[in-house]
C-alpha atoms as a PDB file:
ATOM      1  CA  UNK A   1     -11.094 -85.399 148.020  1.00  0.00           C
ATOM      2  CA  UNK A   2     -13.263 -82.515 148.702  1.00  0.00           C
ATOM      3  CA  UNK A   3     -14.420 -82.259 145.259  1.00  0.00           C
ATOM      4  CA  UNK A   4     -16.203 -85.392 143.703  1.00  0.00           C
ATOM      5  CA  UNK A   5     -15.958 -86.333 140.223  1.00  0.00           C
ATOM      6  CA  UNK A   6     -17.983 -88.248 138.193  1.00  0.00           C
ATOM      7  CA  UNK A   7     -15.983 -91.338 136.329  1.00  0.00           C
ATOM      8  CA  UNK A   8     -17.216 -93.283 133.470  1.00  0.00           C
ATOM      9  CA  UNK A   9     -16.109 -97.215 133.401  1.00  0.00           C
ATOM     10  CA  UNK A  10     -16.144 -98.327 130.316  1.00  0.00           C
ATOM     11  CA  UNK A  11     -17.560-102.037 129.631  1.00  0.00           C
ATOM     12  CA  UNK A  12     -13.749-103.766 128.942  1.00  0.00           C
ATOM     13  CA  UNK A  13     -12.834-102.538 132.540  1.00  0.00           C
ATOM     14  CA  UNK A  14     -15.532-104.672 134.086  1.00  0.00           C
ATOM     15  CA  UNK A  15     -14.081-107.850 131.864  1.00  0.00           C
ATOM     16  CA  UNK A  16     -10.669-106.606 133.025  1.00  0.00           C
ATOM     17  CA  UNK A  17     -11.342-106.802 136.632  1.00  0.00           C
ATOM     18  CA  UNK A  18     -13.456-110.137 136.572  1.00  0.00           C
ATOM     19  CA  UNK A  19     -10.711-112.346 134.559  1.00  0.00           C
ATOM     20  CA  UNK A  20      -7.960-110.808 136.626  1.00  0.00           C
ATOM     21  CA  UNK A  21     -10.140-111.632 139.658  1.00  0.00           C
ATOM     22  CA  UNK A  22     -10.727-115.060 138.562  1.00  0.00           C
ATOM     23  CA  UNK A  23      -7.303-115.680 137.498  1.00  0.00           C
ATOM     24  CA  UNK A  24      -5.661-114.523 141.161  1.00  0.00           C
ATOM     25  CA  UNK A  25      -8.843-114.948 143.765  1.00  0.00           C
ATOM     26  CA  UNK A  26      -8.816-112.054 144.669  1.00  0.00           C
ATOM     27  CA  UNK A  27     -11.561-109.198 144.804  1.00  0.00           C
ATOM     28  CA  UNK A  28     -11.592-105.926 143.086  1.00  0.00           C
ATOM     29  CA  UNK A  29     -13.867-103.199 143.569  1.00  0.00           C
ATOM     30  CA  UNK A  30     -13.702 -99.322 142.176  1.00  0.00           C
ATOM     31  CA  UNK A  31     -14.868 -96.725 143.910  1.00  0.00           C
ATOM     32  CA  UNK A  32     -15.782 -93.470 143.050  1.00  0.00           C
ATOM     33  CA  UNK A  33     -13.665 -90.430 144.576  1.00  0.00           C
ATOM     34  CA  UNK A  34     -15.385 -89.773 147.792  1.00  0.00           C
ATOM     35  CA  UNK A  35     -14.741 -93.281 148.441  1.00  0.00           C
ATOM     36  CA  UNK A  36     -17.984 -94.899 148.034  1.00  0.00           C
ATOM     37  CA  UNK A  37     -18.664 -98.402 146.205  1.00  0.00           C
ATOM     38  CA  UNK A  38     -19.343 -98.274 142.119  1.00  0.00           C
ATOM     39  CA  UNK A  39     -18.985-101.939 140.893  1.00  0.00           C
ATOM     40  CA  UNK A  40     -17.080-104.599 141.906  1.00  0.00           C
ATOM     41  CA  UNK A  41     -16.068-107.996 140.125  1.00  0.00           C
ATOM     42  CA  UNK A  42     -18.791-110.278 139.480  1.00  0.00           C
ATOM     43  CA  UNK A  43     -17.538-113.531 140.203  1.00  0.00           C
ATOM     44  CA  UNK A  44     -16.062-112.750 143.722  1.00  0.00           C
ATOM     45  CA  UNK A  45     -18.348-111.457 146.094  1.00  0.00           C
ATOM     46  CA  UNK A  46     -17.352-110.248 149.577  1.00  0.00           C
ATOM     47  CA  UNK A  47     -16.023-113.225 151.173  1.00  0.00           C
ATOM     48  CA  UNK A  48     -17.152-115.101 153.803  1.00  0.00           C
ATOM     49  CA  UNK A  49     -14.774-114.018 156.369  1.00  0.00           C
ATOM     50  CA  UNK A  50     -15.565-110.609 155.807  1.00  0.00           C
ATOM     51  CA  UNK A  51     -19.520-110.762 155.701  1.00  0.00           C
ATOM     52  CA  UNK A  52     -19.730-112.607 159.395  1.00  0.00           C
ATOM     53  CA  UNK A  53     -17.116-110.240 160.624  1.00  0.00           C
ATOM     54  CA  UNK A  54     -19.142-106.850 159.057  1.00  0.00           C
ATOM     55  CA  UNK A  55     -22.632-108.238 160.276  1.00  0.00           C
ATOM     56  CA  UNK A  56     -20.937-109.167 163.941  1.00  0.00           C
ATOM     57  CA  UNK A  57     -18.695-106.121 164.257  1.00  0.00           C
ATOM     58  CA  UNK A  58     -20.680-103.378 162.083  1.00  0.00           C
ATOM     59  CA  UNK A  59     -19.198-102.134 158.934  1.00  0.00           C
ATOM     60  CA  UNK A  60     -17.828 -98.903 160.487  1.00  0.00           C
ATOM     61  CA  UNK A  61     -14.209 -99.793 161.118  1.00  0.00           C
ATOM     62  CA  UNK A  62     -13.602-101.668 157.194  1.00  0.00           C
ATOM     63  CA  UNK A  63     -15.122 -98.359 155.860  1.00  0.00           C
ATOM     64  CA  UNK A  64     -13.025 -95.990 157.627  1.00  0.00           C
ATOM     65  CA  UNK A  65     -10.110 -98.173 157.021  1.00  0.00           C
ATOM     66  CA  UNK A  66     -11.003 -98.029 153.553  1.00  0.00           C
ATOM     67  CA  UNK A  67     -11.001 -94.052 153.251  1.00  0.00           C
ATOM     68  CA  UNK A  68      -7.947 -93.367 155.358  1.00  0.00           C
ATOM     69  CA  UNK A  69      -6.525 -95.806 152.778  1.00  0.00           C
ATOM     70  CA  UNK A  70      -7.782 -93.841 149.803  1.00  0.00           C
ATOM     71  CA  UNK A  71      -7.106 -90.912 151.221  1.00  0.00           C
ATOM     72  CA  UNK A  72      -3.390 -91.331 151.902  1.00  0.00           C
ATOM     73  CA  UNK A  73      -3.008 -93.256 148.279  1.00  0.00           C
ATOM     74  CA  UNK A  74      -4.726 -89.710 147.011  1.00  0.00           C
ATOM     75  CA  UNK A  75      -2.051 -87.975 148.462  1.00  0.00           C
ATOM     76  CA  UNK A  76       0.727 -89.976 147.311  1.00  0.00           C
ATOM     77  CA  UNK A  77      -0.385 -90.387 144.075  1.00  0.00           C
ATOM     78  CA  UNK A  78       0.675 -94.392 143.829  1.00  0.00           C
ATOM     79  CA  UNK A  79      -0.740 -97.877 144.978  1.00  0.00           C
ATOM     80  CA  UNK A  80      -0.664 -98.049 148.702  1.00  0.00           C
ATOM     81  CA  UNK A  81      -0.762-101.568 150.431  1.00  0.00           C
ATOM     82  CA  UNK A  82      -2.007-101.994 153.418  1.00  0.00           C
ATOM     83  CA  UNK A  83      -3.022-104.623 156.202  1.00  0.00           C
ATOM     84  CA  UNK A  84      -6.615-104.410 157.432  1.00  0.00           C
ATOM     85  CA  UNK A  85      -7.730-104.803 161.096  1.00  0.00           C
ATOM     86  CA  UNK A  86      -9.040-107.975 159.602  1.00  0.00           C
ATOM     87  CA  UNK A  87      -5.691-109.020 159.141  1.00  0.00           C
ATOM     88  CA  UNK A  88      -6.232-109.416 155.325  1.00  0.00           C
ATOM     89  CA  UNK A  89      -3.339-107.875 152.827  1.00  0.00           C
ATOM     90  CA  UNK A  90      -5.327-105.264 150.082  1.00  0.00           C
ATOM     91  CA  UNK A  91      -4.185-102.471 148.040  1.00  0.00           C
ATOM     92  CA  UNK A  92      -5.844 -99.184 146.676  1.00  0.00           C
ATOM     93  CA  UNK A  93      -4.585 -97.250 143.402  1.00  0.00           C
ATOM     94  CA  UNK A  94      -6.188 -93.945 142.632  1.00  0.00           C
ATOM     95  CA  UNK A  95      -7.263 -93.113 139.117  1.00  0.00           C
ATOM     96  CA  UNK A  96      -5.458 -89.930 138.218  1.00  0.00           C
ATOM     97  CA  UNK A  97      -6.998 -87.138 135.499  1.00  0.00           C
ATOM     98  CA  UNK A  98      -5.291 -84.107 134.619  1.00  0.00           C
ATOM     99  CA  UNK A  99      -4.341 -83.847 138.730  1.00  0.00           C
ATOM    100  CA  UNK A 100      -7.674 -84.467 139.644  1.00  0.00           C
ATOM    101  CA  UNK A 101      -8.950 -88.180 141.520  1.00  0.00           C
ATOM    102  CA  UNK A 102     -11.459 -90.236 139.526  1.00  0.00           C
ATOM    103  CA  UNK A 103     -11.996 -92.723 141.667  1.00  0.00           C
ATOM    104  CA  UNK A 104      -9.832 -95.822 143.123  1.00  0.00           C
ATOM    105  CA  UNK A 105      -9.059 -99.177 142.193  1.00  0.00           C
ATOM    106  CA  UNK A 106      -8.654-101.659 145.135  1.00  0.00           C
ATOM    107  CA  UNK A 107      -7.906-105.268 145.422  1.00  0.00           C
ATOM    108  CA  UNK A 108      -7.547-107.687 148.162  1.00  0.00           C
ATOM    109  CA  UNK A 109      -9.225-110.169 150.400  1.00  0.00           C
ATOM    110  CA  UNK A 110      -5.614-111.850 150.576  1.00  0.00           C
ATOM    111  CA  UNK A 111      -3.709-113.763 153.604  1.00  0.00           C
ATOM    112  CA  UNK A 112       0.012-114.027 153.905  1.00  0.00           C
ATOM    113  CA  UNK A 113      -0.644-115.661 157.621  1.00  0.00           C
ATOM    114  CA  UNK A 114      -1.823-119.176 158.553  1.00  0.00           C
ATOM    115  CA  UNK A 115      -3.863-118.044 161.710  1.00  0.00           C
ATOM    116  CA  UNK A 116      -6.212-114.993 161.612  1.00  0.00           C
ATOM    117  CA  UNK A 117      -4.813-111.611 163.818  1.00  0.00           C
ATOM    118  CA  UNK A 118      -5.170-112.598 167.469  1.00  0.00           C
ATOM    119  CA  UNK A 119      -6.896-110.055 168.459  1.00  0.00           C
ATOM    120  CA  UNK A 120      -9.950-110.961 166.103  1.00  0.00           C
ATOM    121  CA  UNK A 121     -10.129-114.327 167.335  1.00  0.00           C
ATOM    122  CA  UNK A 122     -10.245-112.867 170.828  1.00  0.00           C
ATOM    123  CA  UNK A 123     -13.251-110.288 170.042  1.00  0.00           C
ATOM    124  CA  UNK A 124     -14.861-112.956 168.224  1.00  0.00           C
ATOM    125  CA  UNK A 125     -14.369-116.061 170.876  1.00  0.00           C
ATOM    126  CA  UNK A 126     -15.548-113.755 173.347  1.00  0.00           C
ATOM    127  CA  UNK A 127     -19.407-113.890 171.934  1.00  0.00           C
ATOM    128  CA  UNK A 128     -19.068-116.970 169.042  1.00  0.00           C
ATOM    129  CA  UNK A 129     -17.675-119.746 168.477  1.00  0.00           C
ATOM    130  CA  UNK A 130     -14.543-119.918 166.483  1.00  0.00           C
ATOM    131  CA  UNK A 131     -15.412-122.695 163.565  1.00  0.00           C
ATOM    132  CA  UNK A 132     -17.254-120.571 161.197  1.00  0.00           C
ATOM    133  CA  UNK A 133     -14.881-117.989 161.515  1.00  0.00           C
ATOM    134  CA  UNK A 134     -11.645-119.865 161.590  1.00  0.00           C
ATOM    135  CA  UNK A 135     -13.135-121.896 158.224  1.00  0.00           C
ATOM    136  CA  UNK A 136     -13.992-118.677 156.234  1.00  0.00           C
ATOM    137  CA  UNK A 137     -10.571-117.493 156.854  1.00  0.00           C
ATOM    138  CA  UNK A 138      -8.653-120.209 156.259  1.00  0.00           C
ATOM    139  CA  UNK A 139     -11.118-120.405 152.873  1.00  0.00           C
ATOM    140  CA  UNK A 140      -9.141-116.819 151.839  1.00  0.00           C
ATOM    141  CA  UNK A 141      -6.082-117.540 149.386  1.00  0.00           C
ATOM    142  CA  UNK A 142      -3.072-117.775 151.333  1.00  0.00           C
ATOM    143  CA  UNK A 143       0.174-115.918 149.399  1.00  0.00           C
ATOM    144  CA  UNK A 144       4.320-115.280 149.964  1.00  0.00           C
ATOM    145  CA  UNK A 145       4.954-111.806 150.751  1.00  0.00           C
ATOM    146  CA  UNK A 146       7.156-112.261 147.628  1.00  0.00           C
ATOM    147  CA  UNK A 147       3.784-113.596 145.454  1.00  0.00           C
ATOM    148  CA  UNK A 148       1.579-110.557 146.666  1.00  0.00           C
ATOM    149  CA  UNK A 149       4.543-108.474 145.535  1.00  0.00           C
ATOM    150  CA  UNK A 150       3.909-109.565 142.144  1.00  0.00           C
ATOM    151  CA  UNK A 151       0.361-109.668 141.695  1.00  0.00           C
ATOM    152  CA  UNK A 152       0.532-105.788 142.733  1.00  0.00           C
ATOM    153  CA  UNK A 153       2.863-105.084 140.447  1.00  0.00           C
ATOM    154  CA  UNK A 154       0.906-107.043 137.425  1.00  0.00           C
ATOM    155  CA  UNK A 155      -2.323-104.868 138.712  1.00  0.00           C
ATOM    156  CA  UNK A 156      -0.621-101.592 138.939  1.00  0.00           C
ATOM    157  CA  UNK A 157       0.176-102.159 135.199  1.00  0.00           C
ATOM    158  CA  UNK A 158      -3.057-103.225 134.467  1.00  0.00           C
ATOM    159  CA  UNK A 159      -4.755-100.358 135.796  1.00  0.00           C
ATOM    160  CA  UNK A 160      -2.042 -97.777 133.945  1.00  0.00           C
ATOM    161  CA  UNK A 161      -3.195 -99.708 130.737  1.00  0.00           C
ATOM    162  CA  UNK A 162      -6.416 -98.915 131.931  1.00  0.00           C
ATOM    163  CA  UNK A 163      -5.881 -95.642 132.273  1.00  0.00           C
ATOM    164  CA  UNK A 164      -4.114 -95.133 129.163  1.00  0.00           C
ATOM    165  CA  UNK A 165      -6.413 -96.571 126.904  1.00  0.00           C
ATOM    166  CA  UNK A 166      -9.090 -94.461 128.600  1.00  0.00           C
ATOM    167  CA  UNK A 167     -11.079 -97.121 129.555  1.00  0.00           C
ATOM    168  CA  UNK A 168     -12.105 -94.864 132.345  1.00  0.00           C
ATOM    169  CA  UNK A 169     -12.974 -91.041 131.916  1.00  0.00           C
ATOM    170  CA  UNK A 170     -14.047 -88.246 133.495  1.00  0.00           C
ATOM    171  CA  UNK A 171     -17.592 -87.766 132.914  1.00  0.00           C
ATOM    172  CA  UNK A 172     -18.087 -84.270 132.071  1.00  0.00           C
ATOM    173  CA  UNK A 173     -19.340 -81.346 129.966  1.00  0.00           C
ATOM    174  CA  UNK A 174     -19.010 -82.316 126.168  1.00  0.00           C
ATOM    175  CA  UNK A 175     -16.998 -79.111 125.806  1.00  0.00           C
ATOM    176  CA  UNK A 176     -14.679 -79.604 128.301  1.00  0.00           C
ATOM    177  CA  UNK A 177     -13.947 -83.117 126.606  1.00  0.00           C
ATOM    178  CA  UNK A 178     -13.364 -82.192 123.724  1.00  0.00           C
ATOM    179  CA  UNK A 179     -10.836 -78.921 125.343  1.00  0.00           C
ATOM    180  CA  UNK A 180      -8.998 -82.047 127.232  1.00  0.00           C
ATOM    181  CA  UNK A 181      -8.505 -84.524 124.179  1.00  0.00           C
ATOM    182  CA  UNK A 182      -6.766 -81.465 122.232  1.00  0.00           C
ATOM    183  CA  UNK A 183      -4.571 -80.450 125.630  1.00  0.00           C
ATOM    184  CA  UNK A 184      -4.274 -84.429 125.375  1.00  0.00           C
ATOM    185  CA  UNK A 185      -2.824 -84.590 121.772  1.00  0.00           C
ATOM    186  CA  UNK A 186      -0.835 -81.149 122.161  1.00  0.00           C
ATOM    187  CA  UNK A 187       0.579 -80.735 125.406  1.00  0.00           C
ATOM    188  CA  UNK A 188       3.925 -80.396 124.043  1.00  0.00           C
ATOM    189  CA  UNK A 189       2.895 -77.249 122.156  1.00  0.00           C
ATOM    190  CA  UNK A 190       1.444 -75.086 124.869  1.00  0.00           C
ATOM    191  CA  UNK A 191      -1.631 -74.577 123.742  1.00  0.00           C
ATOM    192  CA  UNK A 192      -2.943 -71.256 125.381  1.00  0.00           C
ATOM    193  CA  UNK A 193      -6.650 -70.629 126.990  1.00  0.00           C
ATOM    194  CA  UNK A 194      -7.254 -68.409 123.775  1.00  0.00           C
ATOM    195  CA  UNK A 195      -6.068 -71.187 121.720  1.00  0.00           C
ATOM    196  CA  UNK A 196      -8.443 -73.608 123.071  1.00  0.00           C
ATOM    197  CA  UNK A 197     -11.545 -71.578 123.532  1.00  0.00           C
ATOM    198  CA  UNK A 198     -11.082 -70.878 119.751  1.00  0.00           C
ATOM    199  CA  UNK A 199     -11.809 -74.520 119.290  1.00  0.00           C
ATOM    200  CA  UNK A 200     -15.024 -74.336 120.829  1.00  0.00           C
ATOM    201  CA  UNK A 201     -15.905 -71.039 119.259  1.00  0.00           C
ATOM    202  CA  UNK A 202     -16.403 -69.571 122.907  1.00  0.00           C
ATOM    203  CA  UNK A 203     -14.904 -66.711 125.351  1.00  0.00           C
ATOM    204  CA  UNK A 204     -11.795 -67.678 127.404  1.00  0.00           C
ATOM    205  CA  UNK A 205     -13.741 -66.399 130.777  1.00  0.00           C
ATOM    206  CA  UNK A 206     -16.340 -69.335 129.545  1.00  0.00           C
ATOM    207  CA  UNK A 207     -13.588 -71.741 129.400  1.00  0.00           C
ATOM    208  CA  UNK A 208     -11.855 -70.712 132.594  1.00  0.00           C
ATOM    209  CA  UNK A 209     -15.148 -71.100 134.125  1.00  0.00           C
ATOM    210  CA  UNK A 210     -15.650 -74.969 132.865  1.00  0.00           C
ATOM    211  CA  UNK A 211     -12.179 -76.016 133.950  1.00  0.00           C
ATOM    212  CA  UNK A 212     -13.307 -74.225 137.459  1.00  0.00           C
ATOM    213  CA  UNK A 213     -16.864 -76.130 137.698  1.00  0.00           C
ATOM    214  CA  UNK A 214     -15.840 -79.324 136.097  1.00  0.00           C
ATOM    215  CA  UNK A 215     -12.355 -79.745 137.334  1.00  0.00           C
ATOM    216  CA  UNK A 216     -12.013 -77.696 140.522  1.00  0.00           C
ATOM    217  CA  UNK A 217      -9.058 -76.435 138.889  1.00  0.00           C
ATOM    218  CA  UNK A 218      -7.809 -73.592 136.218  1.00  0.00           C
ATOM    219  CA  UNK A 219      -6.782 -73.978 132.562  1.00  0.00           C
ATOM    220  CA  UNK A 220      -2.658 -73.751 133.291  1.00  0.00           C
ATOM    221  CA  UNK A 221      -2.593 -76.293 136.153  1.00  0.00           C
ATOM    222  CA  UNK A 222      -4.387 -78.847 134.461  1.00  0.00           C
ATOM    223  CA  UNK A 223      -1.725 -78.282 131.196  1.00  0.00           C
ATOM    224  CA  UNK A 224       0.788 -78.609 133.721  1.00  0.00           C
ATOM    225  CA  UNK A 225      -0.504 -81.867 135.080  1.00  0.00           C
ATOM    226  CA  UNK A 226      -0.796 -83.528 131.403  1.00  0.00           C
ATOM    227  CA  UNK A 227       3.018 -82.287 130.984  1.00  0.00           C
ATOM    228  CA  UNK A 228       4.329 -83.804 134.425  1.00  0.00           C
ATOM    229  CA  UNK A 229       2.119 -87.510 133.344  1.00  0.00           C
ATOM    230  CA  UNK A 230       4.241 -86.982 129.888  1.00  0.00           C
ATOM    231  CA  UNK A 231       7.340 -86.667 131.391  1.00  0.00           C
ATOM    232  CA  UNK A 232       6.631 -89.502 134.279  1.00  0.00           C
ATOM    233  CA  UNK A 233       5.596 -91.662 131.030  1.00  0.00           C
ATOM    234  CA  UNK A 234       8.814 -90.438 129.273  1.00  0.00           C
ATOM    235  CA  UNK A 235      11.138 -91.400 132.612  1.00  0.00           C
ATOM    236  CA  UNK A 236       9.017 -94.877 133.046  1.00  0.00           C
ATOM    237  CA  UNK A 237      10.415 -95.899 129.221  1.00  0.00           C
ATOM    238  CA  UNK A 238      13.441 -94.194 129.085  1.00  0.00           C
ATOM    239  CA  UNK A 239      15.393 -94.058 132.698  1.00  0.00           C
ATOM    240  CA  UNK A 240      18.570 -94.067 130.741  1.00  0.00           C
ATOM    241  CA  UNK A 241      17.541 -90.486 129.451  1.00  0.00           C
ATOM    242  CA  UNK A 242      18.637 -87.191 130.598  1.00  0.00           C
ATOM    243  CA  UNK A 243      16.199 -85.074 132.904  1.00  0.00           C
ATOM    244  CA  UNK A 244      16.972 -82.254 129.635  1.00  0.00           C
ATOM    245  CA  UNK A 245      15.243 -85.176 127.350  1.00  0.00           C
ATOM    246  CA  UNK A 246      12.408 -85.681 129.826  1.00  0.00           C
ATOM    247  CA  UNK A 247      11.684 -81.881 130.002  1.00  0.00           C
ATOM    248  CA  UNK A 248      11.827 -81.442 126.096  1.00  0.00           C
ATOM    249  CA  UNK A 249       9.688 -84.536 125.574  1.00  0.00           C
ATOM    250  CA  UNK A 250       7.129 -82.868 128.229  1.00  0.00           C
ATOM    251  CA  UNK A 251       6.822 -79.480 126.353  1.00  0.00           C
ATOM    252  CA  UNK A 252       9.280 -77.444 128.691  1.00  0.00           C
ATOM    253  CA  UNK A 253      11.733 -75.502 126.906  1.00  0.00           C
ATOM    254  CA  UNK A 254      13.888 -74.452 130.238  1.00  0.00           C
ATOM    255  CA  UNK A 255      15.207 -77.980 132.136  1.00  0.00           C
ATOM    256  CA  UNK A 256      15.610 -76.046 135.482  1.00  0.00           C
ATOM    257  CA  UNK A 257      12.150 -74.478 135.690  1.00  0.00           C
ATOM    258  CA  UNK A 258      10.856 -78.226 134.420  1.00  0.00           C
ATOM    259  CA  UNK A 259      12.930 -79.664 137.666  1.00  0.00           C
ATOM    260  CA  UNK A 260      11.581 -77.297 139.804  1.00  0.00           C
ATOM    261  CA  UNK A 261       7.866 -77.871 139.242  1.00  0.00           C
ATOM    262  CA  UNK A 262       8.627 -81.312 138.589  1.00  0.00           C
ATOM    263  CA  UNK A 263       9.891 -80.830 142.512  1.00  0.00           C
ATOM    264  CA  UNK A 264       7.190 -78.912 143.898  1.00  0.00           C
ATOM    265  CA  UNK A 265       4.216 -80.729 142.597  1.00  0.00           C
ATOM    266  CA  UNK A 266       5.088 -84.456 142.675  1.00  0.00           C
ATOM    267  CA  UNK A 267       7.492 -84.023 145.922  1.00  0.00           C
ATOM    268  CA  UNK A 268      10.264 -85.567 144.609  1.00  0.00           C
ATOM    269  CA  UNK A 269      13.131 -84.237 142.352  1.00  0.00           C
ATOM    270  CA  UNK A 270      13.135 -85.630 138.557  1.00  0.00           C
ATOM    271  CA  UNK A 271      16.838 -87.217 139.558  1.00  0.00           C
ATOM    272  CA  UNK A 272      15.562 -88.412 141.792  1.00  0.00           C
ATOM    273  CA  UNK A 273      12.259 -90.316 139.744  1.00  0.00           C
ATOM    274  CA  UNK A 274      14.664 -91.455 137.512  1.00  0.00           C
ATOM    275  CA  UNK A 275      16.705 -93.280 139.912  1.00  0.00           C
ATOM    276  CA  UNK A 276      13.518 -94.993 141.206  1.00  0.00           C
ATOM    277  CA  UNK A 277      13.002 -95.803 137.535  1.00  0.00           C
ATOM    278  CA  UNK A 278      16.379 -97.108 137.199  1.00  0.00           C
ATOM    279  CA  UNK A 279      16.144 -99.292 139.951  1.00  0.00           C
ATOM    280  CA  UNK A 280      13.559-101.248 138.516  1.00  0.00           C
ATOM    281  CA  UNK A 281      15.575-102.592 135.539  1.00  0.00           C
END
């Protein structure tokens, strides 16, 4: 997360994240890719719990639990869920464009226990008295491990929906937008860096330098990052398919090469994907 992008939320994702919030109690916030706060849902605050334990305590430890999280979601590329030193069950998603992070999704604020983490109560009996404390986090919704499961699940789709409806984008050079919509609608054809800098009427070394400034990567690895989504996409629906399929529907040509950057980029083998995928059914 060296490199920060911008990220533009559309308005439907802040309706999105209030209804859902308001439907499940629980709170949502995004944040931007170096980790810091951009909006959060309207109609859950921080709760209770977590204000007196923040203005007690200091905010230090929830915010560096809070990047290690996003961090280590960044580098798996998936939801990661997670216990806080709270004691509290939340999860983080990172927002995924062309390779690069826009930001993260987390939710949370959610108990699976009936008595706060004993070593909390502890630190906090030490210097307070327990009432306040003990009645803000018993105020917390209280889940199954087998109910949080679920909501997670629901959320991780809503936030691919999200994603796929671009609901939230990469705020960038008008250029370079307009570059990544056709890479978008073409991937499967290759499109070259000659081809696309012909569609802005400028020099490839212009282009190469926009993907560089804007994306922090070149031309060819962000193609090959819209091919690998496709054929992630393509496995999600079809897990009966071949990996051959998956490739072809991706824009590779040559199955083998497709497996092996398949491999060496998302760290697991396509056959391996797919079996995940098949699991699921």
């Amino acid at each position: 997360m060296a490199q920060t992008l911008s990220a533009l939320l559309k308005p439907e994702v802040q309706r999105i994240f209030d209804h859902f919030s308001t439907c499940f109690n629980a709170r949502i916030v995004f944040l931007n890719a170096a980790g810091e706060l951009v909006t959060a849902c309207r109609n859950r605050p921080d709760s209770p719990y977590c204000q007196l334990l923040r203005e007690r305590f200091g905010e230090e430890t929830c915010n560096a639990s809070d990047r290690n999280n996003c961090i280590e979601a960044a580098r798996q590329q998936r939801m990661l869920c997670y216990q806080c030193h709270a004691g509290l069950v939340e999860a983080t998603k990172p927002i995924v464009y062309c390779g690069r992070i826009l930001g993260f999704v987390t939710i949370g604020q959610l108990r699976t226990q009936a008595a706060m983490p004993p070593a909390i109560r502890d630190a906090w009996s030490a210097q307070y008295a327990l009432t306040e404390l003990e009645a803000s986090y018993t105020a917390l919704p209280m889940m199954t491990t087998e109910q949080i499961d679920a909501l997670l699940d629901l959320f991780s789709i809503f936030v691919d929906y999200i994603i796929s409806q671009q609901m939230i984008v990469l705020a960038t050079h008008r250029d370079l937008e307009i570059i990544l919509n056709f890479m978008e609608a073409h991937a499967t054809e290759s499109p070259t860096l000659a081809d696309v800098a012909d569609l802005i009427q400028k020099k490839p070394s212009t282009v190469s330098h926009l993907f560089a400034q804007h994306l922090g990567q070149s031309f060819k690895r962000t193609l090959l990052e819209i091919k690998l989504r496709r054929a992630d996409e393509y496995m999600r629906q079809h897990p009966e398919e071949t990996i051959a399929a998956a490739a072809c529907a991706s824009g590779f040509t040559d199955p083998l090469y497709f497996s092996r950057l398949y491999k060496q980029y998302r760290h697991v083998s396509p056959s391996q994907f797919l079996a995940q995928c098949r699991s699921l059914l």
